[in-house]
Protein backbone atom coordinates (compact mmCIF):
# COMPACT_ATOMS: atom_id res chain seq x y z
CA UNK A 1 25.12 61.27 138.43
CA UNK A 2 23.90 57.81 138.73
CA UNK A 3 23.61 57.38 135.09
CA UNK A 4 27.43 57.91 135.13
CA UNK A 5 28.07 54.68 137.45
CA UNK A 6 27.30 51.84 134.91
CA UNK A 7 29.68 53.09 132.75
CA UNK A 8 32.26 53.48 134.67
CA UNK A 9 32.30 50.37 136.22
CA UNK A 10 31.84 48.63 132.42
CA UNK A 11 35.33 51.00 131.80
CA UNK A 12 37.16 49.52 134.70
CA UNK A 13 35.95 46.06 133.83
CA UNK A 14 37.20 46.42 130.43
CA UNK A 15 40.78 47.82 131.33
CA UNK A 16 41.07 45.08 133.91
CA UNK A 17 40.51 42.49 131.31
CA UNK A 18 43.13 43.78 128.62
CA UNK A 19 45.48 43.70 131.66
CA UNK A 20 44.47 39.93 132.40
CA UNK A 21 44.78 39.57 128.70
CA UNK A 22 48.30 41.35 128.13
CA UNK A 23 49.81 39.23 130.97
CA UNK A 24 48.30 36.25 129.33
CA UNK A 25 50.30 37.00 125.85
CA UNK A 26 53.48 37.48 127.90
CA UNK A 27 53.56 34.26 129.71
CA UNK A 28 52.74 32.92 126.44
CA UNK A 29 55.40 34.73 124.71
CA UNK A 30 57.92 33.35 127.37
CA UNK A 31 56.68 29.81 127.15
CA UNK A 32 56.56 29.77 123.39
CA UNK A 33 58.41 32.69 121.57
CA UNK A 34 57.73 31.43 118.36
CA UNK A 35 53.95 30.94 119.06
CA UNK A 36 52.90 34.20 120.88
CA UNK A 37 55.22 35.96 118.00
CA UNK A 38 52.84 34.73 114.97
CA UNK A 39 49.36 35.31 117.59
CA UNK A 40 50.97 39.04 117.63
CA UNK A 41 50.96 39.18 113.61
């Protein structure tokens, strides 16, 4: 079971990031519309 416990705690690491990272965009997005829509393309 141990082996398991690495992983999962890489997986919740991960997911926590691309939620730091999707709030990111949006502030960016609301700051500068026209920026954060050609970093989306």
């Amino acid at each position: 079971m141990r082996d398991y416990q690495p992983a999962l705690t890489l997986l919740y690491a991960v997911r926590s990031l691309e939620m730091q990272v999707r709030k990111a965009r949006a502030r960016v997005k609301e700051a500068l519309p026209l920026e954060g829509s050609l970093a989306g393309t």
